[in-house]
Protein backbone atom coordinates (compact mmCIF):
# COMPACT_ATOMS: atom_id res chain seq x y z
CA UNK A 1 -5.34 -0.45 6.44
CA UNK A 2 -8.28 0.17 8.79
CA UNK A 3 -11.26 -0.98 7.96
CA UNK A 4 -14.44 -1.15 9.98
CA UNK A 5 -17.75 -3.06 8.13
CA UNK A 6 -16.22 -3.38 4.45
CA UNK A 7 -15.75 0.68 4.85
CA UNK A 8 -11.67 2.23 5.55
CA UNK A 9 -12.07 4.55 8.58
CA UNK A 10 -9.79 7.28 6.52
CA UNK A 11 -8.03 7.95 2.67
CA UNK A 12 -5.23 5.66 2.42
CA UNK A 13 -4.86 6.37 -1.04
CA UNK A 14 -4.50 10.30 0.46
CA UNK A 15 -2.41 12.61 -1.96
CA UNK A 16 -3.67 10.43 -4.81
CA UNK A 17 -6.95 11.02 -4.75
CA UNK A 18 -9.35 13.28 -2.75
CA UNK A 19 -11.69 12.21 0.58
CA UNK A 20 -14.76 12.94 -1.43
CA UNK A 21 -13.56 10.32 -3.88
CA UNK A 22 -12.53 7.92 -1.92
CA UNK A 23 -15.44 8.07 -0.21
CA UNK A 24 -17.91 7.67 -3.11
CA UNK A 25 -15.66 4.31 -4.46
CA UNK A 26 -15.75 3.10 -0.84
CA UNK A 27 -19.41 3.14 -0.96
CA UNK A 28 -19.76 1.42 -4.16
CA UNK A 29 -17.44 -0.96 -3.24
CA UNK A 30 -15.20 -0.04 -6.28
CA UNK A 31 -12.06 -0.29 -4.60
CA UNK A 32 -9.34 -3.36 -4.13
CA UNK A 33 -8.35 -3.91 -0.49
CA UNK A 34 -5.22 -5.84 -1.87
CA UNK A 35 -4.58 -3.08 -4.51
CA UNK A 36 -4.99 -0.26 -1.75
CA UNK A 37 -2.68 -2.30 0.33
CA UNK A 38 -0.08 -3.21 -2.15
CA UNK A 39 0.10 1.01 -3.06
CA UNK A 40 0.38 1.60 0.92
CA UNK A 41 3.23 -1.43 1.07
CA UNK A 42 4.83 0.48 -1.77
CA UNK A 43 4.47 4.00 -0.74
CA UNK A 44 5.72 3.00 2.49
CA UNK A 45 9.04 1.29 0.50
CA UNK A 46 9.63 4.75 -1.39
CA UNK A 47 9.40 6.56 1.93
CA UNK A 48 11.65 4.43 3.63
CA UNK A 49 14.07 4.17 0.72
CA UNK A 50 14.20 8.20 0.27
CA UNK A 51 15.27 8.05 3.98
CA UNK A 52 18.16 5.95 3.03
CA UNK A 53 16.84 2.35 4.52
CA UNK A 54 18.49 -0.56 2.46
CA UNK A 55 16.25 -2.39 0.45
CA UNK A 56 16.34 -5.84 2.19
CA UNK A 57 15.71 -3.69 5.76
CA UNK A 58 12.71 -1.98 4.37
CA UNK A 59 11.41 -4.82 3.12
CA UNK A 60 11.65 -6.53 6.81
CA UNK A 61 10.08 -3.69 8.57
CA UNK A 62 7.01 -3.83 5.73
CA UNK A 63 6.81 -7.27 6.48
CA UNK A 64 6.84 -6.68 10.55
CA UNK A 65 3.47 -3.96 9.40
CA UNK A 66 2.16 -6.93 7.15
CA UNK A 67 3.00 -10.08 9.12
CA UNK A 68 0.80 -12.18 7.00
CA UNK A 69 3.11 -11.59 3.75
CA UNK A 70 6.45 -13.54 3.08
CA UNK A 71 9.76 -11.73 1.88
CA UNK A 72 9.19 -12.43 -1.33
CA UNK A 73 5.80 -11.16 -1.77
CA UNK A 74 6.35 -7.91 -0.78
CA UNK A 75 9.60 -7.38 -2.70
CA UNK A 76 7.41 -7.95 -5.28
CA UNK A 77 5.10 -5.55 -4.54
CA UNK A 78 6.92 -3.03 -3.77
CA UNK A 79 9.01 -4.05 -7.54
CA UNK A 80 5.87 -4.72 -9.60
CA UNK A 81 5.12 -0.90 -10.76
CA UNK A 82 9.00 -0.90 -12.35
CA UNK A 83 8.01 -4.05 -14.54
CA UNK A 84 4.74 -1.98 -15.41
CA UNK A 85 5.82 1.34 -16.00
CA UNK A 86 6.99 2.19 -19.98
């Protein structure tokens, strides 16, 4: 995530929601930096997973993107909508 004075320099949340959007909760600071990362970490996982990746390599290329994360936080990331969804 790119972000340049509090403000993302493009839509990471792109396909869920439009620019214009995105643009007007970026201003009013009404967006999660952790929550638009954690949905890039797990679209990311999907992607990679779709392309046949095993779970345990995606997880290590994620955390090469995210060095600052351990193993187990993004495996729970990228597993924490499962728990949520009904």
């Amino acid at each position: 995530m790119q972000v340049t004075n509090n403000h993302f320099i493009e839509n990471p949340l792109d396909g869920l929601i439009t620019e214009e959007v995105f643009s007007i909760l970026d201003d009013n600071n009404l967006l999660s930096e952790k929550g638009v990362r954690d949905y890039q970490i797990r679209k990311s996982f999907r992607t990679m997973r779709l392309n046949n990746v095993a779970a345990y390599d995606a997880i290590e290329l994620l955390r090469d993107e995210y060095p600052y994360l351990q193993f187990d936080t993004i495996r729970k990331i990228v597993y924490k909508l499962n728990s949520v969804r009904r």
